[in-house]
Protein backbone atom coordinates (compact mmCIF):
# COMPACT_ATOMS: atom_id res chain seq x y z
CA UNK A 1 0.00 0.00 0.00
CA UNK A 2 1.48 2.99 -1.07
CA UNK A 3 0.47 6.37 1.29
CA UNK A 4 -0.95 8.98 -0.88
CA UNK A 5 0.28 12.51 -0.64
CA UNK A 6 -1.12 14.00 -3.94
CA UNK A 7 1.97 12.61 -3.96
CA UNK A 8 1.25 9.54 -2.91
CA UNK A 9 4.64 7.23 -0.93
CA UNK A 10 7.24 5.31 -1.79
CA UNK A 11 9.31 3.83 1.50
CA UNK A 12 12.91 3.56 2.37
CA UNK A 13 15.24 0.83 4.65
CA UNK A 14 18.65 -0.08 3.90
CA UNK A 15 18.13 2.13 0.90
CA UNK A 16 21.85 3.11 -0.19
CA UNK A 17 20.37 2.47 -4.15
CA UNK A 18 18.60 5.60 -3.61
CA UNK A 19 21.59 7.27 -1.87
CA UNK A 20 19.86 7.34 1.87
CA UNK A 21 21.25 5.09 5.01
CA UNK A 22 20.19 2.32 6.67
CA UNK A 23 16.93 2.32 8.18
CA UNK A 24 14.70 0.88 11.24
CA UNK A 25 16.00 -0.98 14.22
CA UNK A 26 13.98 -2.11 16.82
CA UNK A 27 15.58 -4.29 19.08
CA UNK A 28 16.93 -7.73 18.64
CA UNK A 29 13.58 -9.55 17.07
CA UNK A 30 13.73 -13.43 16.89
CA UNK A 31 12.60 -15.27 14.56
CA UNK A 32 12.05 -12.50 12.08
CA UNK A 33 11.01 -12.70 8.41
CA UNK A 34 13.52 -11.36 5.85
CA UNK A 35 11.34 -9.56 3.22
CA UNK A 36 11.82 -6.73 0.02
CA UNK A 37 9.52 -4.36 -0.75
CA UNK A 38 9.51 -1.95 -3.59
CA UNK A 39 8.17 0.71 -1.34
CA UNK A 40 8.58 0.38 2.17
CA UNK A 41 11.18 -0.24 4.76
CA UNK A 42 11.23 -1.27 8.49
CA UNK A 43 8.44 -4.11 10.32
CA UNK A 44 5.30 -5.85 9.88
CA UNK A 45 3.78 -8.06 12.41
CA UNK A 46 1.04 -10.12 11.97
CA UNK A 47 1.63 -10.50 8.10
CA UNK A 48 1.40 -13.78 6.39
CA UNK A 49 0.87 -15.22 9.90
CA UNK A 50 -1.67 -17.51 8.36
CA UNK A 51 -4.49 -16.83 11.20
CA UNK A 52 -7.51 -14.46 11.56
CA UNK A 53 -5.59 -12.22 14.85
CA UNK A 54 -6.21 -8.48 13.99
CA UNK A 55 -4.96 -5.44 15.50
CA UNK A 56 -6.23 -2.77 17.72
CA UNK A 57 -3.29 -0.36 18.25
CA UNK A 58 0.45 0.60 17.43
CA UNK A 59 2.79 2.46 18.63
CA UNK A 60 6.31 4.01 17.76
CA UNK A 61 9.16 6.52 18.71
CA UNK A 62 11.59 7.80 16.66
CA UNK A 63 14.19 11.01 16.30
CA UNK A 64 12.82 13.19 13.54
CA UNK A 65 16.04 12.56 10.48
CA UNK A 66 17.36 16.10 9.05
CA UNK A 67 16.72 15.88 5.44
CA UNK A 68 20.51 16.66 3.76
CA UNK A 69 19.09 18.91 0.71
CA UNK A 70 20.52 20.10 -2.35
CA UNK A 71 19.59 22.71 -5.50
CA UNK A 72 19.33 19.22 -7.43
CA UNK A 73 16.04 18.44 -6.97
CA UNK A 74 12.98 17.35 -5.28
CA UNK A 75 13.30 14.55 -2.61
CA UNK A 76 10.98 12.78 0.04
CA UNK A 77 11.03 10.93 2.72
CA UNK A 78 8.25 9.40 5.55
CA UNK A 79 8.33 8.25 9.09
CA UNK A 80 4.96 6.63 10.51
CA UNK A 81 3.02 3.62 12.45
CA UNK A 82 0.12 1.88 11.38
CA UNK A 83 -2.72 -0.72 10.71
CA UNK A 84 -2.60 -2.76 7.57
CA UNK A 85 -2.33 -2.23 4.22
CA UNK A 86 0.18 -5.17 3.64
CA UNK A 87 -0.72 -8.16 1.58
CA UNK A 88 -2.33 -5.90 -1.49
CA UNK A 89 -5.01 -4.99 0.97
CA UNK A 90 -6.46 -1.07 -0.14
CA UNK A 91 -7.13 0.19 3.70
CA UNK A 92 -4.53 1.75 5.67
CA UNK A 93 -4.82 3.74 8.69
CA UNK A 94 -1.08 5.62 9.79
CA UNK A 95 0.35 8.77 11.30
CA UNK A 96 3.99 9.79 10.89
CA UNK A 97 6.30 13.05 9.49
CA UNK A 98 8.11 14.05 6.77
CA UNK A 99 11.44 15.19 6.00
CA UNK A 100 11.68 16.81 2.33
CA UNK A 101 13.35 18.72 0.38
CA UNK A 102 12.15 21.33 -2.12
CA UNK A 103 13.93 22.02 -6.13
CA UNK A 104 15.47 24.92 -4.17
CA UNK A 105 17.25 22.80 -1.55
CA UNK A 106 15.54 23.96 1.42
CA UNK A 107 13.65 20.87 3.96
CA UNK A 108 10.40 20.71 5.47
CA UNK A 109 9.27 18.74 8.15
CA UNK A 110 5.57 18.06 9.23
CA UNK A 111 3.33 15.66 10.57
CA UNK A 112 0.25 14.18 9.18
CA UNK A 113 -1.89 11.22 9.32
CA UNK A 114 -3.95 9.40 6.72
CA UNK A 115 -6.74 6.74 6.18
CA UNK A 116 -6.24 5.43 2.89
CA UNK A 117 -7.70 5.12 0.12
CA UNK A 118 -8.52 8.99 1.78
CA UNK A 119 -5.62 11.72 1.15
CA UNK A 120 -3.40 12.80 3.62
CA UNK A 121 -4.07 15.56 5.86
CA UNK A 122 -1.28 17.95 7.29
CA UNK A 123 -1.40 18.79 10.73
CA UNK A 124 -0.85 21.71 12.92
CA UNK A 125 2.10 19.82 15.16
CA UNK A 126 5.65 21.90 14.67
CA UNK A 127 8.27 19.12 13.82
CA UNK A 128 11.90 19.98 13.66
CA UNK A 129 15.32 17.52 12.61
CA UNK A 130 16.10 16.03 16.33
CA UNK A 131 13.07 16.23 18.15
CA UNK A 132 11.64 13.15 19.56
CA UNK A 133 8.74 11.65 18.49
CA UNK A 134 5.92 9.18 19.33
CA UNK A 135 2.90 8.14 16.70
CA UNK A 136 -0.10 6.09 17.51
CA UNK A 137 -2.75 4.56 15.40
CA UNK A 138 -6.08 3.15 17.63
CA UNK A 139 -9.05 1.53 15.55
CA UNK A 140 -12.04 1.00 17.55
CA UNK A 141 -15.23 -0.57 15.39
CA UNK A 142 -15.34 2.50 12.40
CA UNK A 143 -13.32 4.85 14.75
CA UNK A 144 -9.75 5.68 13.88
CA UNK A 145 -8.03 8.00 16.60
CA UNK A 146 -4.39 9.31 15.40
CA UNK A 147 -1.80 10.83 17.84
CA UNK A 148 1.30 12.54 17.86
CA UNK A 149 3.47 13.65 20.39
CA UNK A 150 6.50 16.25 19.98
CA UNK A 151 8.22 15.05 23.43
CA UNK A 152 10.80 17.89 22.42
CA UNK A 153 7.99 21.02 22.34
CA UNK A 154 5.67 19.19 24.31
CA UNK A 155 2.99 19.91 21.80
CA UNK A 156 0.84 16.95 20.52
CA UNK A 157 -1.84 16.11 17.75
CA UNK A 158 -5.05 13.70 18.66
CA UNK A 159 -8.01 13.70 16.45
CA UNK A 160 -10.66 10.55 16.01
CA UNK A 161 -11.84 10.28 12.89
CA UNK A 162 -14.97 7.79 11.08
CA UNK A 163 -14.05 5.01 8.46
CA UNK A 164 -16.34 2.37 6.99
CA UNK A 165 -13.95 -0.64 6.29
CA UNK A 166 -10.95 -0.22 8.05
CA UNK A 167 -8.12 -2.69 8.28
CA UNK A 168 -6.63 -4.40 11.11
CA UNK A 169 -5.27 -7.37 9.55
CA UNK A 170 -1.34 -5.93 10.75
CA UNK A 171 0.91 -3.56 12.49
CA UNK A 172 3.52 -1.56 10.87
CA UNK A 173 6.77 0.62 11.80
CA UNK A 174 7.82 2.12 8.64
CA UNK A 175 10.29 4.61 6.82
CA UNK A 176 8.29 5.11 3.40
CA UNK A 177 9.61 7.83 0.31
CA UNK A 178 7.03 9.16 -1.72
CA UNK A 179 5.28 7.85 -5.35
CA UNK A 180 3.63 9.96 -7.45
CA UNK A 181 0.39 8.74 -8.45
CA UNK A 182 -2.39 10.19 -10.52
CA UNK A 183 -5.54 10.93 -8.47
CA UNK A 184 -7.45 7.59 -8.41
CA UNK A 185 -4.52 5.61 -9.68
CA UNK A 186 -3.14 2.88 -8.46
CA UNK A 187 -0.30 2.77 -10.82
CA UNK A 188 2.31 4.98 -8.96
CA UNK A 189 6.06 6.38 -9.89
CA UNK A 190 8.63 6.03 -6.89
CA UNK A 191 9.96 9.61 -6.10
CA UNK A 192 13.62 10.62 -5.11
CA UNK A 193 13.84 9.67 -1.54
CA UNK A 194 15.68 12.36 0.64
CA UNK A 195 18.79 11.42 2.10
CA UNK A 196 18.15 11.36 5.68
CA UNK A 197 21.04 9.20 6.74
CA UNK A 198 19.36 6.47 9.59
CA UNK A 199 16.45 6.49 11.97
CA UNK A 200 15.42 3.95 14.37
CA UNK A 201 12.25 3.25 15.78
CA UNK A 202 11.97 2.74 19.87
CA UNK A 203 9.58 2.17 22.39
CA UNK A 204 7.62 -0.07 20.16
CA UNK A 205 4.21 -1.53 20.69
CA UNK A 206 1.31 -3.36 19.43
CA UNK A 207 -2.17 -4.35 20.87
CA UNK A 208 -4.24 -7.44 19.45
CA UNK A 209 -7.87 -8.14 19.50
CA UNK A 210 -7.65 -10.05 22.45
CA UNK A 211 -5.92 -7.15 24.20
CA UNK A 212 -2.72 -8.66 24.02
CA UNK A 213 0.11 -5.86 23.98
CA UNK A 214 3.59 -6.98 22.80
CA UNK A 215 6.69 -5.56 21.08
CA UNK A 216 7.48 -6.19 17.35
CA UNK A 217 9.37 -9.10 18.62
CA UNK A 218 6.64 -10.69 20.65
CA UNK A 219 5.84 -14.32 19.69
CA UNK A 220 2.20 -13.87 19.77
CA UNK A 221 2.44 -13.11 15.94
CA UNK A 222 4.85 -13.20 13.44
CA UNK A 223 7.31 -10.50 12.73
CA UNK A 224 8.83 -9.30 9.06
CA UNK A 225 12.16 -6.88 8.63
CA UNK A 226 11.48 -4.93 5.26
CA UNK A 227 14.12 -3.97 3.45
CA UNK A 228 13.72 -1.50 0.73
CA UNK A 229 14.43 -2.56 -3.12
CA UNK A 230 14.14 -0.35 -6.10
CA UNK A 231 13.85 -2.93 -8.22
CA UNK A 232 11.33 -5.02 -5.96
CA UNK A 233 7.96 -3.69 -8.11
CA UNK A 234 6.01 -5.08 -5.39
CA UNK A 235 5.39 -2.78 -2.63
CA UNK A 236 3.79 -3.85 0.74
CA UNK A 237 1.26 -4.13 -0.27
């Protein structure tokens, strides 16, 4: 699932083809999945776990990356948790930041959340390179509440929000670059993902159906390391 920003995303991990770092750690996880994706770039749990467990809640921290710019051209780059839209499935429910850079050379960094297939919405939650971070996705029934915290400013975003179908099927820590996709398409073009050296994802969490809560590594489901390809044409999808 690729996160729509009118520009919709592409995602980054170990992404040195594309000329950024290395990308989410999150402990020592055993047992992990090795996987590719043509878009994305850090954990999955729950996916291709072969049972019906769904997700109520995840949760992330992470160091907002400085985006190294240039006059070269236009680059992107996304930080964010979330609930599903792995296995090709068209719902995703997330909240992250970005770090971008404009033609010009000059970065931007915000925060946002989205409910896919629904655009992205910007939101009023100052985010700087270096301040600390923590997302969170709930889903209760049709209600979708997404959080931010700047631990740094000590500001913070909640809003909950309505959506008919949404999907629970896993939980994701991710480092995603942009694709550019015409509205209503599903055929999207991977943008030029800013070089933001590493980031790591701590203080990670997940809550199942059955209340469960566990780390990425937990082994009440099953946990996949994404590694970003270029010339994976799968995404997570």
């Amino acid at each position: 699932m690729t996160r729509k920003l009118m520009f919709p995303t592409l995602s980054v991990a170990a992404a040195c083809a594309l000329g950024a770092g290395p990308i989410a750690s999150a402990g020592a996880a055993t047992d992990v999945q090795q996987a590719s994706s043509g878009n994305w770039a850090g954990y999955v749990v729950g996916a291709g776990s072969g049972t019906s467990k769904t997700f109520k809640s995840v949760t992330g921290s992470w160091v907002q990356p400085t985006a190294k710019c240039s006059s070269s051209g236009a680059t992107y780059s996304a930080f964010w948790v979330g609930l599903g839209g792995a296995d090709g499935r068209q719902a995703l429910e997330q909240d992250g930041t970005e770090a971008n850079c404009d033609a010009n050379g000059t970065a931007h960094y915000y925060a946002w959340y989205e409910l896919v297939p629904k655009s992205p919405v910007q939101v009023d939650l100052a985010v700087h390179p270096g301040d600390h971070l923590t997302a969170t996705t709930t889903v209760n029934g049709h209600e979708v509440t997404e959080s931010i915290v700047n631990h740094t400013t000590g500001q913070s975003f909640t809003k909950t929000l309505t959506m008919s179908n949404p999907d629970v099927s896993t939980a994701e820590w991710v480092a995603e670059a942009p694709s550019q996709c015409q509205t209503g398409a599903t055929d999207c073009t991977a943008l030029p993902l800013s070089d933001f050296g590493t980031v790591s994802f701590t203080s990670t969490s997940a809550t199942d159906s059955s209340g469960h809560t566990g780390t990425i590594s937990s082994n009440d489901w099953s946990t996949a390391a994404l590694t970003l390809d270029p010339s994976d044409s799968s995404s997570a999808e």
